[in-house]
PDB file of N, CA and C in Angstrom:
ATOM      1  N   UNK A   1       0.842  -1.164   0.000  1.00  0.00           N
ATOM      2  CA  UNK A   1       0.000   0.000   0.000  1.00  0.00           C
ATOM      3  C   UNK A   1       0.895   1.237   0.000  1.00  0.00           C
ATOM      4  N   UNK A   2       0.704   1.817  -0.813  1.00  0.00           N
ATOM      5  CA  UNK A   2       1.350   3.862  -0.778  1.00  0.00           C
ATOM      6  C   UNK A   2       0.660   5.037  -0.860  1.00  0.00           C
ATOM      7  N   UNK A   3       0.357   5.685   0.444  1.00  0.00           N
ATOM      8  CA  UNK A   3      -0.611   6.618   0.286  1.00  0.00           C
ATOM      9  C   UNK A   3      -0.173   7.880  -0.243  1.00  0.00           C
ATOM     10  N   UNK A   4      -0.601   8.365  -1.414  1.00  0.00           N
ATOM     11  CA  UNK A   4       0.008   9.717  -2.095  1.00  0.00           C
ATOM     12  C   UNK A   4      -0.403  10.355  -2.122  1.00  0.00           C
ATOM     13  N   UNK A   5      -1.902  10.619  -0.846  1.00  0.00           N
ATOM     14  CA  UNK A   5      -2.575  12.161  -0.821  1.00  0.00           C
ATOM     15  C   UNK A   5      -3.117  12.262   0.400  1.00  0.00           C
ATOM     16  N   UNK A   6      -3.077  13.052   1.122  1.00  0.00           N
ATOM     17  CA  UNK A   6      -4.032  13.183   2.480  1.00  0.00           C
ATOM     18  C   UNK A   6      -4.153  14.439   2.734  1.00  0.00           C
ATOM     19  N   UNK A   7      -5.880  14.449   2.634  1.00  0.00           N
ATOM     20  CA  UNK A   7      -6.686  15.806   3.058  1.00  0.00           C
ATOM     21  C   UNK A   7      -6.016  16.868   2.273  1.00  0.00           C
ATOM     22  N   UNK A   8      -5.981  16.694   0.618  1.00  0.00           N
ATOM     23  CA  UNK A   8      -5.487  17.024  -0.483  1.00  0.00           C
ATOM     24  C   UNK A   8      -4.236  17.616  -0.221  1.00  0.00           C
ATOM     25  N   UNK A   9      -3.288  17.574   0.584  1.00  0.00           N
ATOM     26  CA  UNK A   9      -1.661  17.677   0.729  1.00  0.00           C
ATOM     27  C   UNK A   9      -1.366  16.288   0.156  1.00  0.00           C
ATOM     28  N   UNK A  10      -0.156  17.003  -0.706  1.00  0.00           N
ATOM     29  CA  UNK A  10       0.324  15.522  -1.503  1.00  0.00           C
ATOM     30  C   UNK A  10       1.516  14.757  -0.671  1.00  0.00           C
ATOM     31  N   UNK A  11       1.501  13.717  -0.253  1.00  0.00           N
ATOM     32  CA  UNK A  11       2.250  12.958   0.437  1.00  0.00           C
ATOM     33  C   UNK A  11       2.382  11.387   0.330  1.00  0.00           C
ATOM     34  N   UNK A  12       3.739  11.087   0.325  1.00  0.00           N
ATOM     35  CA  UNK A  12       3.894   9.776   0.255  1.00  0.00           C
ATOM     36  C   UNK A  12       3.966   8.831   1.607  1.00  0.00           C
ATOM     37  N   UNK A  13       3.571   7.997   1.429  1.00  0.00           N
ATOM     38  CA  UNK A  13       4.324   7.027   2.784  1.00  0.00           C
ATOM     39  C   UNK A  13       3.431   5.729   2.320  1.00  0.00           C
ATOM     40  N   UNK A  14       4.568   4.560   2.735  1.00  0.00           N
ATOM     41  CA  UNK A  14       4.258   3.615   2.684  1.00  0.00           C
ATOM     42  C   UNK A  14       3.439   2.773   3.150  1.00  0.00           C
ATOM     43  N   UNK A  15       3.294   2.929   4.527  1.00  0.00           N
ATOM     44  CA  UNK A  15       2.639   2.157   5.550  1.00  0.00           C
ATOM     45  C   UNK A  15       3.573   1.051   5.735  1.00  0.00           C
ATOM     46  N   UNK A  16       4.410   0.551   5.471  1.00  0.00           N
ATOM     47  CA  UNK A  16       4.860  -0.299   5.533  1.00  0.00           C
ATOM     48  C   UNK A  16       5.538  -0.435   7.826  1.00  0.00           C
ATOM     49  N   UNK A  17       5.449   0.931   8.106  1.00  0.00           N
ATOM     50  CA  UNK A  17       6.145   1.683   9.597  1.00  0.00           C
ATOM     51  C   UNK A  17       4.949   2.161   9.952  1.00  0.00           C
ATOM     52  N   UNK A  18       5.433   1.939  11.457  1.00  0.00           N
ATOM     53  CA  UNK A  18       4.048   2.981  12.198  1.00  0.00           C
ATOM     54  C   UNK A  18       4.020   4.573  11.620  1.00  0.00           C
ATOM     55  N   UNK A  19       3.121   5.447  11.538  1.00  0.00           N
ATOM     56  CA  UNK A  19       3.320   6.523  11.008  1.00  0.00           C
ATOM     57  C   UNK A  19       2.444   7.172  11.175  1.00  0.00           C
ATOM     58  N   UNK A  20       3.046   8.821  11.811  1.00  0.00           N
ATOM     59  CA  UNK A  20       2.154   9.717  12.255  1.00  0.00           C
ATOM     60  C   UNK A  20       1.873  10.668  11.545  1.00  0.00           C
ATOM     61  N   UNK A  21       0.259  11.156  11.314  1.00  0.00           N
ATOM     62  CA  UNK A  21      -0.198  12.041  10.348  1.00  0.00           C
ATOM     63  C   UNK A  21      -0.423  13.070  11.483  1.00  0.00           C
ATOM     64  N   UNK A  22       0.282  14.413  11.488  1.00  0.00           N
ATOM     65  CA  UNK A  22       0.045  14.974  12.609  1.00  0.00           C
ATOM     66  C   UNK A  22      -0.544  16.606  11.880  1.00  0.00           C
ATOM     67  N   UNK A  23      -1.933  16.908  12.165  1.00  0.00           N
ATOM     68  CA  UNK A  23      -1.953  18.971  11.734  1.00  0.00           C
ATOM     69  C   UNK A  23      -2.062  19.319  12.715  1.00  0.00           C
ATOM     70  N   UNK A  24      -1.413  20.748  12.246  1.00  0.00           N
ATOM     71  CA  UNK A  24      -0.358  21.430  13.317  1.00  0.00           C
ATOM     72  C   UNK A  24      -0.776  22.942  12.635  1.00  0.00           C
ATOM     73  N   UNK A  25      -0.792  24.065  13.349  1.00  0.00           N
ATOM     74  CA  UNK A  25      -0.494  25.546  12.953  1.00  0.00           C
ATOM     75  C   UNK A  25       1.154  25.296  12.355  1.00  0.00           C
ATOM     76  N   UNK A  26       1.120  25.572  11.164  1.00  0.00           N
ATOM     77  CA  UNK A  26       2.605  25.971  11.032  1.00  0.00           C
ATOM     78  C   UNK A  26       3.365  27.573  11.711  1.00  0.00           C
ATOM     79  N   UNK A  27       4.126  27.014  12.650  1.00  0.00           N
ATOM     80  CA  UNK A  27       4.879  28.042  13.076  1.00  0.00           C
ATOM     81  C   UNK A  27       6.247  27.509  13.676  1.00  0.00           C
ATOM     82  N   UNK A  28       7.212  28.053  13.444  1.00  0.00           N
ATOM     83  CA  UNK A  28       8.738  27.891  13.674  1.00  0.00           C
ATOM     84  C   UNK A  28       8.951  26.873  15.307  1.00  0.00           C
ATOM     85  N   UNK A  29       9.759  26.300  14.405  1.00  0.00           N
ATOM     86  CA  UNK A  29      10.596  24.911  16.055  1.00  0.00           C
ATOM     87  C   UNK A  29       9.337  24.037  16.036  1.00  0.00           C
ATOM     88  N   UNK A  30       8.384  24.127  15.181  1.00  0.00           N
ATOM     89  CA  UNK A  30       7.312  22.543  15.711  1.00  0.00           C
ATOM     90  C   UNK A  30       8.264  21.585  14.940  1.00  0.00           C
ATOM     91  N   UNK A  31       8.957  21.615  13.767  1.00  0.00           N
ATOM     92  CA  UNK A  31       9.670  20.372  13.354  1.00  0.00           C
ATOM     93  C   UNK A  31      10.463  19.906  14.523  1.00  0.00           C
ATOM     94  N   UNK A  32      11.335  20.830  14.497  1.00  0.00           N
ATOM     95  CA  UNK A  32      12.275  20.984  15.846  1.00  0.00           C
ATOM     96  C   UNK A  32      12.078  20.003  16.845  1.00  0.00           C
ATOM     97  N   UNK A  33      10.648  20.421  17.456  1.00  0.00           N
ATOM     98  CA  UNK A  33      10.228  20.135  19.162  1.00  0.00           C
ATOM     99  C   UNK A  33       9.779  18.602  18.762  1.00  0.00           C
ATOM    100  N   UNK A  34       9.117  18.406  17.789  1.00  0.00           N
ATOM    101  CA  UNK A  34       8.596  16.987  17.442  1.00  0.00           C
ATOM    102  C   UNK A  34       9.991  15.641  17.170  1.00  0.00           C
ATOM    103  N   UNK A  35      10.758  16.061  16.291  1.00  0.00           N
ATOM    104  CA  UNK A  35      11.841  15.490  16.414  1.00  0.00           C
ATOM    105  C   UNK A  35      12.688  15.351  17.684  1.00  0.00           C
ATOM    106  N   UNK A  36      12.612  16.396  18.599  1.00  0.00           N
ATOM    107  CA  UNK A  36      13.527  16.180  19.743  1.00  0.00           C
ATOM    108  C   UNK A  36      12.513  15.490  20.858  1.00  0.00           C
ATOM    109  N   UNK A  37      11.545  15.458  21.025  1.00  0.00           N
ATOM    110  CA  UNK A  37      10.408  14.641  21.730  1.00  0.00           C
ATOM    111  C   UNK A  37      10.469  13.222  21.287  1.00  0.00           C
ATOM    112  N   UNK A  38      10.658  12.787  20.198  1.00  0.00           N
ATOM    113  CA  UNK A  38      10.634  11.231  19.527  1.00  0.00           C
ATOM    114  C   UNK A  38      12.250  10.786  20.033  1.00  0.00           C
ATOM    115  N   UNK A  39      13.691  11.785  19.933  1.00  0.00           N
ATOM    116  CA  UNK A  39      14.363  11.519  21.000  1.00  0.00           C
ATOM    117  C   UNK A  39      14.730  11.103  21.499  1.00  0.00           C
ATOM    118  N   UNK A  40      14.111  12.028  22.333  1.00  0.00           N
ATOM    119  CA  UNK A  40      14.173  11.897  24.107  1.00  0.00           C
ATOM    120  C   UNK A  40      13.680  10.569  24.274  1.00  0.00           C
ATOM    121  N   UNK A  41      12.419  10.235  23.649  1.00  0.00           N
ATOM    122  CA  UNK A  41      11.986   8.800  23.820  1.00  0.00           C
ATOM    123  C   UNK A  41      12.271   7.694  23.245  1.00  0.00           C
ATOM    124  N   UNK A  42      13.346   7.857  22.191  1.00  0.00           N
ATOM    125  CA  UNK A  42      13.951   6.493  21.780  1.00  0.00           C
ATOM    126  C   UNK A  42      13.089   6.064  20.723  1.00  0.00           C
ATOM    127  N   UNK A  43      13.157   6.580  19.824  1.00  0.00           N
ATOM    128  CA  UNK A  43      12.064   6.498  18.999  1.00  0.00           C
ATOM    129  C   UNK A  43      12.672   7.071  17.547  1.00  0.00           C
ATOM    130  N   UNK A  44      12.826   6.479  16.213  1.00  0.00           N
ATOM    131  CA  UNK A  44      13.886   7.100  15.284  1.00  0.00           C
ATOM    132  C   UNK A  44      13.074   7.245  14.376  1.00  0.00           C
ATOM    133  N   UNK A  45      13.044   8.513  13.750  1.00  0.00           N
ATOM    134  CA  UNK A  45      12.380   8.875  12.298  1.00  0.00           C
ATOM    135  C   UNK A  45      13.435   8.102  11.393  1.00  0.00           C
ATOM    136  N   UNK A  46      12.205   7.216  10.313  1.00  0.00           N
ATOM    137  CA  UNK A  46      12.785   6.941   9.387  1.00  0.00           C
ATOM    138  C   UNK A  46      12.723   7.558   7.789  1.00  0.00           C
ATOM    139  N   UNK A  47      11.245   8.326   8.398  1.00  0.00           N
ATOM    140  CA  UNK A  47      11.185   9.560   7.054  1.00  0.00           C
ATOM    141  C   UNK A  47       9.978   9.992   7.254  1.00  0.00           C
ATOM    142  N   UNK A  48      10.711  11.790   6.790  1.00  0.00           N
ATOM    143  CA  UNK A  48       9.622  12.973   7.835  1.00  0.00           C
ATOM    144  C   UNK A  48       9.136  13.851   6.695  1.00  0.00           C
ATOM    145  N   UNK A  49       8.233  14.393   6.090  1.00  0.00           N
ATOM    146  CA  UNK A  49       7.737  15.380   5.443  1.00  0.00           C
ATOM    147  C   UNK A  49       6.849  16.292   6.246  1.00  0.00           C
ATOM    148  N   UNK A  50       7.012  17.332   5.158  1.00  0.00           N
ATOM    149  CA  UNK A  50       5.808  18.823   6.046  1.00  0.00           C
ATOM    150  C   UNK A  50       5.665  19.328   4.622  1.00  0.00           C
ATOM    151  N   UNK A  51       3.810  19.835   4.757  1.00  0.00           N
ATOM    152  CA  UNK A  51       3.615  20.530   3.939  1.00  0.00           C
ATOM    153  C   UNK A  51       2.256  21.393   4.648  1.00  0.00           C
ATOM    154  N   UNK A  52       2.234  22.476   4.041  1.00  0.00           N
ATOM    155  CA  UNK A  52       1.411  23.764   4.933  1.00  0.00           C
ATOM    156  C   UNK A  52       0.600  24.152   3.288  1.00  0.00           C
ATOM    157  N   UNK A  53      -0.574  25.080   3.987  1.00  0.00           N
ATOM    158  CA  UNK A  53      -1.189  25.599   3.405  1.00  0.00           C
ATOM    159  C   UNK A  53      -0.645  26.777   2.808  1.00  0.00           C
ATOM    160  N   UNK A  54       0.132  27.409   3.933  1.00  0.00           N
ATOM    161  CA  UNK A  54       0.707  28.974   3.335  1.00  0.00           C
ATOM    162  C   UNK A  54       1.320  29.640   4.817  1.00  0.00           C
ATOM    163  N   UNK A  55       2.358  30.218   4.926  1.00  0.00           N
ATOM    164  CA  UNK A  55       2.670  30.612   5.961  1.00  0.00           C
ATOM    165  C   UNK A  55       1.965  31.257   7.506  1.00  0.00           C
ATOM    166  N   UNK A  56       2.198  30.373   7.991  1.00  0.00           N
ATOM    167  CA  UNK A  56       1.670  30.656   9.430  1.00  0.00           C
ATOM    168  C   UNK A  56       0.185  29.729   9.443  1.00  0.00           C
ATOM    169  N   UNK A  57      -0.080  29.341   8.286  1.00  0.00           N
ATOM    170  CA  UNK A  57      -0.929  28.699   8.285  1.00  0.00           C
ATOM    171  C   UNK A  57      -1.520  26.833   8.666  1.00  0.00           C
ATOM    172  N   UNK A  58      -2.537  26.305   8.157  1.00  0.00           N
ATOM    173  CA  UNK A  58      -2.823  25.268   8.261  1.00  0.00           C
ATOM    174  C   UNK A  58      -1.765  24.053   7.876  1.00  0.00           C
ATOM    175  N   UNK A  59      -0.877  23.330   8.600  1.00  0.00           N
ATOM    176  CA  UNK A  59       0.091  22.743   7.619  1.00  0.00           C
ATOM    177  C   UNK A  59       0.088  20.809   8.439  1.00  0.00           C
ATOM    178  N   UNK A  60       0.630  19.992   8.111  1.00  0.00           N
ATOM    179  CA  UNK A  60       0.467  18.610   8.308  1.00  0.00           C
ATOM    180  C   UNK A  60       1.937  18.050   8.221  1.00  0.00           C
ATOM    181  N   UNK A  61       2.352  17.226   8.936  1.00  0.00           N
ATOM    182  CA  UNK A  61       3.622  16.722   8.914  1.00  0.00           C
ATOM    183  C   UNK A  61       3.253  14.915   9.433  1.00  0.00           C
ATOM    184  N   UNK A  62       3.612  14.478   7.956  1.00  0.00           N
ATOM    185  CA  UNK A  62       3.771  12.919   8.088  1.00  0.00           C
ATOM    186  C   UNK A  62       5.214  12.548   8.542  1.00  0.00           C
ATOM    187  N   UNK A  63       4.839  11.342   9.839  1.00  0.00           N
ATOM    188  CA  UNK A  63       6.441  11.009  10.140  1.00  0.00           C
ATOM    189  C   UNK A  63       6.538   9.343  10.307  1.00  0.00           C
ATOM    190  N   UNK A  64       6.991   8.987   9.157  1.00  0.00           N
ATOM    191  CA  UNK A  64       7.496   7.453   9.221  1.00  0.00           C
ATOM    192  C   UNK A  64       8.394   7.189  10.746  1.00  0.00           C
ATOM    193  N   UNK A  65       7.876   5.889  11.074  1.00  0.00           N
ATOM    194  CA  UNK A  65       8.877   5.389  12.612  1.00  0.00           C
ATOM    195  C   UNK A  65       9.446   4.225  12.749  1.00  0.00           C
ATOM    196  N   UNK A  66      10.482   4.346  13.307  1.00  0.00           N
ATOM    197  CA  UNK A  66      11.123   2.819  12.982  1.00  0.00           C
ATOM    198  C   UNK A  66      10.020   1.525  14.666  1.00  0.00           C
ATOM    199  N   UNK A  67       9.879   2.044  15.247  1.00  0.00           N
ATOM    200  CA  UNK A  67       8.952   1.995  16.718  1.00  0.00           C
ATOM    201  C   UNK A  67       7.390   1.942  16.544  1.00  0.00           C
ATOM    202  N   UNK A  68       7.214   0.924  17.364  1.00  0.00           N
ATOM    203  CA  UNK A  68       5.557   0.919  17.436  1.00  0.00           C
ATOM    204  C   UNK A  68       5.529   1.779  18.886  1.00  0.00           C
ATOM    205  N   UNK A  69       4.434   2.204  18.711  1.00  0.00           N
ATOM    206  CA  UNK A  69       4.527   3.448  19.816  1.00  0.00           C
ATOM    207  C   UNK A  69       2.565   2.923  20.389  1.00  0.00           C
ATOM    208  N   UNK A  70       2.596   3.564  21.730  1.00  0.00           N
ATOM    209  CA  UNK A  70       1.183   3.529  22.361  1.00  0.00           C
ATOM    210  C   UNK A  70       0.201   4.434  22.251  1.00  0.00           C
ATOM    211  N   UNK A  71      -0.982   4.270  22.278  1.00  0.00           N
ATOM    212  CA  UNK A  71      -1.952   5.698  22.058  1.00  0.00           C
ATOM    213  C   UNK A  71      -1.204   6.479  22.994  1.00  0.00           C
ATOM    214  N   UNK A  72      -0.960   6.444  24.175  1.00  0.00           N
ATOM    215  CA  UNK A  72      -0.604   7.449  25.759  1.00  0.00           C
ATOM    216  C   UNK A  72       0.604   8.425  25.069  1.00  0.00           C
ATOM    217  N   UNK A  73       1.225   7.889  24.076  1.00  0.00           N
ATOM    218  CA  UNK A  73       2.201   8.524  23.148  1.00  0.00           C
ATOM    219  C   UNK A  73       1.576  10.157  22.409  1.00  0.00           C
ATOM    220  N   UNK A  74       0.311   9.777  21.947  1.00  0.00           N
ATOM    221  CA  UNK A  74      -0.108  10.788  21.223  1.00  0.00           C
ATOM    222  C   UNK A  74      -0.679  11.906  22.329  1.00  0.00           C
ATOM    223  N   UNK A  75      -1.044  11.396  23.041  1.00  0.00           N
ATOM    224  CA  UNK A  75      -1.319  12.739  24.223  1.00  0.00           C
ATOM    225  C   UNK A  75      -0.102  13.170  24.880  1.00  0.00           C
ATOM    226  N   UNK A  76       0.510  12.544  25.247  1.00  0.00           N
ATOM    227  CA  UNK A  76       2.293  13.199  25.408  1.00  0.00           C
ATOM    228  C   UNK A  76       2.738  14.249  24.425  1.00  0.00           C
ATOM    229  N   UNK A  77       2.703  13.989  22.786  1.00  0.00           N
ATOM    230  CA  UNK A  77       2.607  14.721  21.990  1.00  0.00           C
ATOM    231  C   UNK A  77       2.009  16.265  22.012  1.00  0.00           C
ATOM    232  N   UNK A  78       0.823  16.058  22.251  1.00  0.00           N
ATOM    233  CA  UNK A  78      -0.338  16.807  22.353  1.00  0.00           C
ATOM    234  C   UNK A  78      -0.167  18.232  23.551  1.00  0.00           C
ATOM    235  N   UNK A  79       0.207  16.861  24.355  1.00  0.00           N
ATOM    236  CA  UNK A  79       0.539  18.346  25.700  1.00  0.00           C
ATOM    237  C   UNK A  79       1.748  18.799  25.609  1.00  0.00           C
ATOM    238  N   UNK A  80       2.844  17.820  25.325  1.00  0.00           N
ATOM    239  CA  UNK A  80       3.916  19.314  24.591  1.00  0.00           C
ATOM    240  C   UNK A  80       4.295  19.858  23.945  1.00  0.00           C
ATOM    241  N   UNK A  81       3.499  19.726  22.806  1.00  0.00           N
ATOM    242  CA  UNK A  81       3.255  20.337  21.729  1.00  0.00           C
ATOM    243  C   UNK A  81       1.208  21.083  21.117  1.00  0.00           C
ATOM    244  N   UNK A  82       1.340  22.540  22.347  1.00  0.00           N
ATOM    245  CA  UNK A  82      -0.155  22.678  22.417  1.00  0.00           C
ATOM    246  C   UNK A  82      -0.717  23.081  20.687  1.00  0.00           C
ATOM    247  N   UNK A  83      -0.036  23.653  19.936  1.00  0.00           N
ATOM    248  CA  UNK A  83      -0.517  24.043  18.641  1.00  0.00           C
ATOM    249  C   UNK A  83      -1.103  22.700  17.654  1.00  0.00           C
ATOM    250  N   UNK A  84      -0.552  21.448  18.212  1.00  0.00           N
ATOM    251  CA  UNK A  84      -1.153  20.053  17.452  1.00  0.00           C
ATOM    252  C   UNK A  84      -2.441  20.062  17.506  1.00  0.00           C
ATOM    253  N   UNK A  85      -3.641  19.665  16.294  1.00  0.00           N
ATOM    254  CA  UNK A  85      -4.630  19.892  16.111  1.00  0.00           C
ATOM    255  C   UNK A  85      -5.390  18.465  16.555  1.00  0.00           C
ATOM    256  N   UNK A  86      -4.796  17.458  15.731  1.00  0.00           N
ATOM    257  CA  UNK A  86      -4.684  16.242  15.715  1.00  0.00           C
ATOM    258  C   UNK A  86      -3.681  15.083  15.542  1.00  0.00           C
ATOM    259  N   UNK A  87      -3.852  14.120  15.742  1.00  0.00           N
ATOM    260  CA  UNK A  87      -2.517  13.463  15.323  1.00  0.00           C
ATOM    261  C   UNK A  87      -3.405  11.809  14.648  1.00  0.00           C
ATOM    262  N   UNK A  88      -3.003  11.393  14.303  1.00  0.00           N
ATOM    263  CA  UNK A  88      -3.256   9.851  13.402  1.00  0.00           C
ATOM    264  C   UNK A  88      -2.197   9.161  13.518  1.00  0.00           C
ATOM    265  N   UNK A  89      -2.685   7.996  13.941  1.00  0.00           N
ATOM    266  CA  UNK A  89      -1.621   6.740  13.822  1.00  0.00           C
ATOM    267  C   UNK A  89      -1.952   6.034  13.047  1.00  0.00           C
ATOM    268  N   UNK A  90      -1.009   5.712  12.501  1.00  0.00           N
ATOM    269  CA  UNK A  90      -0.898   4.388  11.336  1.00  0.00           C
ATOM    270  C   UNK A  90      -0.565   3.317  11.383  1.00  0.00           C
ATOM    271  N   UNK A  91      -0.814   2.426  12.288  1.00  0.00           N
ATOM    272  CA  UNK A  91      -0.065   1.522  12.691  1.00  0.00           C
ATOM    273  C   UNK A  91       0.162  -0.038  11.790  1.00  0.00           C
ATOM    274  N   UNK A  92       1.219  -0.746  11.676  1.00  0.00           N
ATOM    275  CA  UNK A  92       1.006  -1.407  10.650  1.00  0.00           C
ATOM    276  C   UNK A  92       1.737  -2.731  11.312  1.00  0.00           C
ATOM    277  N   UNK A  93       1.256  -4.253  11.197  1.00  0.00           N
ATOM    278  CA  UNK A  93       1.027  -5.186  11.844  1.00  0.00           C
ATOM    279  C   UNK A  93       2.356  -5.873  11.601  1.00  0.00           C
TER     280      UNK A  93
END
């Protein structure tokens, strides 16, 4: 399976990895803070995209994982990172 569109942002990912569909306000250091949060927790991007509506605006960042991760994960997310809208897991068996 290769998904090449979500919520008409064009994006690839395999599914083949757990993988987080995360919208977000685009604004400066969320790549940043998200990468250094996965981290801290031992947890390795194996491939990260971002794409936004338009500056400062509506934007989405898919992140391939080498880690199966727990729902309790995405609210960790959530609270330290308050601008996250939603997040999606992809989890794959």
């Amino acid at each position: 399976m290769e998904v090449q569109e979500f919520d008409e942002y064009p994006f690839k990912f395999s599914g083949e990895r757990p993988t987080l569909v995360i919208r977000h306000s685009d604004q400066k250091g969320v790549i940043a803070e998200l990468s250094d949060i996965l981290y801290q927790k031992g947890i390795n991007i194996a491939r990260m995209a971002n794409e936004r509506s338009k500056i400062n605006g509506a934007a989405i960042t898919v992140c391939e994982i080498d880690n199966i991760i727990e729902d309790t994960f995405l609210s960790l997310l959530k609270r330290e990172i308050p601008i996250i809208d939603e997040i999606v897991l992809v989890q794959t068996k």
